[in-house]
C-alpha atoms as a PDB file:
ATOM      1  CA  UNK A   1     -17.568  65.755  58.921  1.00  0.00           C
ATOM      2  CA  UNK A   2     -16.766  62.109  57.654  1.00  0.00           C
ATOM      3  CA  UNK A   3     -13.590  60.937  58.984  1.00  0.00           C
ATOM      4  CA  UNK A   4     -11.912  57.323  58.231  1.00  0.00           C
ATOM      5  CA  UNK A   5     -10.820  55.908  61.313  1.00  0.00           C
ATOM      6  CA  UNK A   6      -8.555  53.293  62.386  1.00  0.00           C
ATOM      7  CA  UNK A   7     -11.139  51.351  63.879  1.00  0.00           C
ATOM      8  CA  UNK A   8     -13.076  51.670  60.689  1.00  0.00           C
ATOM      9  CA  UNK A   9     -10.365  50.725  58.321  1.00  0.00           C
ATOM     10  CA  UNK A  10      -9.832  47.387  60.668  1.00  0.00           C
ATOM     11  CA  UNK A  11     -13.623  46.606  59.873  1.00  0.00           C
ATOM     12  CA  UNK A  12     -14.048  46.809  56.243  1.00  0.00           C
ATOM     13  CA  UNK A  13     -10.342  45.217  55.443  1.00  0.00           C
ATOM     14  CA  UNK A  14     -11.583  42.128  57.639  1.00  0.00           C
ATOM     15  CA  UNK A  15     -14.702  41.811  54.996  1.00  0.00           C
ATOM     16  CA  UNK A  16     -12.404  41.468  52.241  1.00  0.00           C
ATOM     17  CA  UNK A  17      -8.879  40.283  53.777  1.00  0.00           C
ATOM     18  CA  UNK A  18     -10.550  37.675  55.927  1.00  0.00           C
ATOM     19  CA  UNK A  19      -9.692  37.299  59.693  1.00  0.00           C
ATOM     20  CA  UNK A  20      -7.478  34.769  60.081  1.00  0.00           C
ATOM     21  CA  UNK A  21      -4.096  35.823  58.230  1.00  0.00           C
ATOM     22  CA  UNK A  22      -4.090  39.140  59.104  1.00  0.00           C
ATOM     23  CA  UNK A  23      -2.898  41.106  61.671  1.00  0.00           C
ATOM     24  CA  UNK A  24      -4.652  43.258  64.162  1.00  0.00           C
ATOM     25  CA  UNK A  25      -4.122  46.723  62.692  1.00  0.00           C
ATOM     26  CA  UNK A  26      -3.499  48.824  66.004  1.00  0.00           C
ATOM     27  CA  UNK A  27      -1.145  52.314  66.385  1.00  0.00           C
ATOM     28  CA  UNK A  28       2.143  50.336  66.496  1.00  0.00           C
ATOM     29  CA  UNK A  29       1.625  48.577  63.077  1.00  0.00           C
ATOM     30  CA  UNK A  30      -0.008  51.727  61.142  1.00  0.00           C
ATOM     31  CA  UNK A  31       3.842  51.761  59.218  1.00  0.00           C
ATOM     32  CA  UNK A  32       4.143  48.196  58.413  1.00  0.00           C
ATOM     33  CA  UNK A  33       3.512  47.410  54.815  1.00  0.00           C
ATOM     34  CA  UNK A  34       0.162  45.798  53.884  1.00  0.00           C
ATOM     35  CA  UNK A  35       2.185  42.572  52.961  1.00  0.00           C
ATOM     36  CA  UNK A  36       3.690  42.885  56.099  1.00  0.00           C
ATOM     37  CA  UNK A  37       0.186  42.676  57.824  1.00  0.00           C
ATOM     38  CA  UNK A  38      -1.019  39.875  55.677  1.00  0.00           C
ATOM     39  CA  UNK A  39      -3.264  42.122  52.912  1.00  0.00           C
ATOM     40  CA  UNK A  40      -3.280  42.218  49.924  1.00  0.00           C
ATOM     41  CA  UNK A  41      -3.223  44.125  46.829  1.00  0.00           C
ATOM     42  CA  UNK A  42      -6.806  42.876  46.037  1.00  0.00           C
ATOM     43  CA  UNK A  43      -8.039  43.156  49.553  1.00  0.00           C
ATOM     44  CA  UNK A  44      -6.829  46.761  49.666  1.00  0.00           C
ATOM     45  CA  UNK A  45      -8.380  47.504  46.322  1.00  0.00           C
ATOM     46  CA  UNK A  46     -11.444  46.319  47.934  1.00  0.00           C
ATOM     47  CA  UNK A  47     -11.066  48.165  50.565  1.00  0.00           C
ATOM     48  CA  UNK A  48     -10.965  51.356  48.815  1.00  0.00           C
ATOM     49  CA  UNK A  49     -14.123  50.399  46.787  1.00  0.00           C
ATOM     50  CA  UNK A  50     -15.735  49.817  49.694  1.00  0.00           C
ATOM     51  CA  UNK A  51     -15.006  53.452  51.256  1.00  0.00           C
ATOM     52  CA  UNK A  52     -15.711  54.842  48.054  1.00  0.00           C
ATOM     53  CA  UNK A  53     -19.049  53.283  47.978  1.00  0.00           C
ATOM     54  CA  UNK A  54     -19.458  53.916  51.749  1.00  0.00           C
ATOM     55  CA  UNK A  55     -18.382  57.679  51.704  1.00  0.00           C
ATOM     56  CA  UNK A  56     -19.856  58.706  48.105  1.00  0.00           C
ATOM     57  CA  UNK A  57     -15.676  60.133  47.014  1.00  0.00           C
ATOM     58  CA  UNK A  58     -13.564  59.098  44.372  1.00  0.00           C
ATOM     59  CA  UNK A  59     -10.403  58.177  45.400  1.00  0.00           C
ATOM     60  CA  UNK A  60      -7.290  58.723  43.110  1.00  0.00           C
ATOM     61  CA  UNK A  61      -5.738  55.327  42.282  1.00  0.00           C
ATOM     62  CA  UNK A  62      -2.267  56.512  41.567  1.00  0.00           C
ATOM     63  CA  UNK A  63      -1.875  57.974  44.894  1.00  0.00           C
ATOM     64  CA  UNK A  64      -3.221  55.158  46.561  1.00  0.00           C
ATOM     65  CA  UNK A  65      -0.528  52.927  45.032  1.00  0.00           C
ATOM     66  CA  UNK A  66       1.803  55.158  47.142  1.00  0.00           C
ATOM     67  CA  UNK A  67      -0.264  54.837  50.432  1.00  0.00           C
ATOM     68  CA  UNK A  68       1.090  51.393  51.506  1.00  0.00           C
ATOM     69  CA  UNK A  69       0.824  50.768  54.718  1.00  0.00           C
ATOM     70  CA  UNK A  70      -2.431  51.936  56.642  1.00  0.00           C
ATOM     71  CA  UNK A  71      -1.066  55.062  57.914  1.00  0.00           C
ATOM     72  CA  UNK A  72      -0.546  56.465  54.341  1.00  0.00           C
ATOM     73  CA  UNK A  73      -3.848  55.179  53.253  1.00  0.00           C
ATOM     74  CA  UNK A  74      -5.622  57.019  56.179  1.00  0.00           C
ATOM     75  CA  UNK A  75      -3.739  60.379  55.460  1.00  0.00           C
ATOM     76  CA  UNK A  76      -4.831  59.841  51.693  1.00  0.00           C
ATOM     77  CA  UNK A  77      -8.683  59.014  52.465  1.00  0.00           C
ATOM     78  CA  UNK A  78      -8.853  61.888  55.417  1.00  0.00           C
ATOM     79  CA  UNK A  79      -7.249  64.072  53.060  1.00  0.00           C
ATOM     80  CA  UNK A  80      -9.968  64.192  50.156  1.00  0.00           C
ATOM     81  CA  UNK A  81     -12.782  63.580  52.281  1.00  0.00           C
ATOM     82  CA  UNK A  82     -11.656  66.670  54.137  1.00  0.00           C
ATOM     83  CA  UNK A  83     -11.114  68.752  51.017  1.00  0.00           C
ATOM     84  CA  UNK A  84     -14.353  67.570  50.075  1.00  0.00           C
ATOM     85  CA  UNK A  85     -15.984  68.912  53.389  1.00  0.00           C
ATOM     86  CA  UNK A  86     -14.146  72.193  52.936  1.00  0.00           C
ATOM     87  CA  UNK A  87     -16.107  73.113  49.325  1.00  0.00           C
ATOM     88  CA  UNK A  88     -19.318  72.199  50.588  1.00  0.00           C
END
């Protein structure tokens, strides 16, 4: 089953955020705002293009407008590509 990790999200938001602003994203930051961690709303967007691309799932845009801070967007990611596993 595909699963979105932490480690994972780190990677592909360092493509598109860039490295040097932006702040580690480890367990104790997963709540902080992406602003907070130095991404932003493009990078994310990115981001979610990339996994989209990456995992072959459409991801809602409305509800990842709500998912901001990395914890939230995990949830939201996990979430569909675990409904998706569940139909095949």
């Amino acid at each position: 089953m595909d699963r979105l990790e932490l480690t994972d999200l780190t990677r592909i938001l360092r493509v598109w955020g860039g490295e040097e602003d932006c702040v580690e994203l480890t367990e104790e930051v997963q709540d902080l705002y992406w602003i907070e961690l130095g991404y932003d709303c493009l990078s994310v967007l990115q981001t979610t293009g990339s996994i989209e691309r990456k995992y072959d799932v459409l991801l809602d845009g409305d509800l990842l407008e709500l998912a901001d801070t990395p914890r939230l967007f995990l949830r939201l990611v996990n979430g569909v590509l675990d409904s998706r596993a569940a139909v095949v």
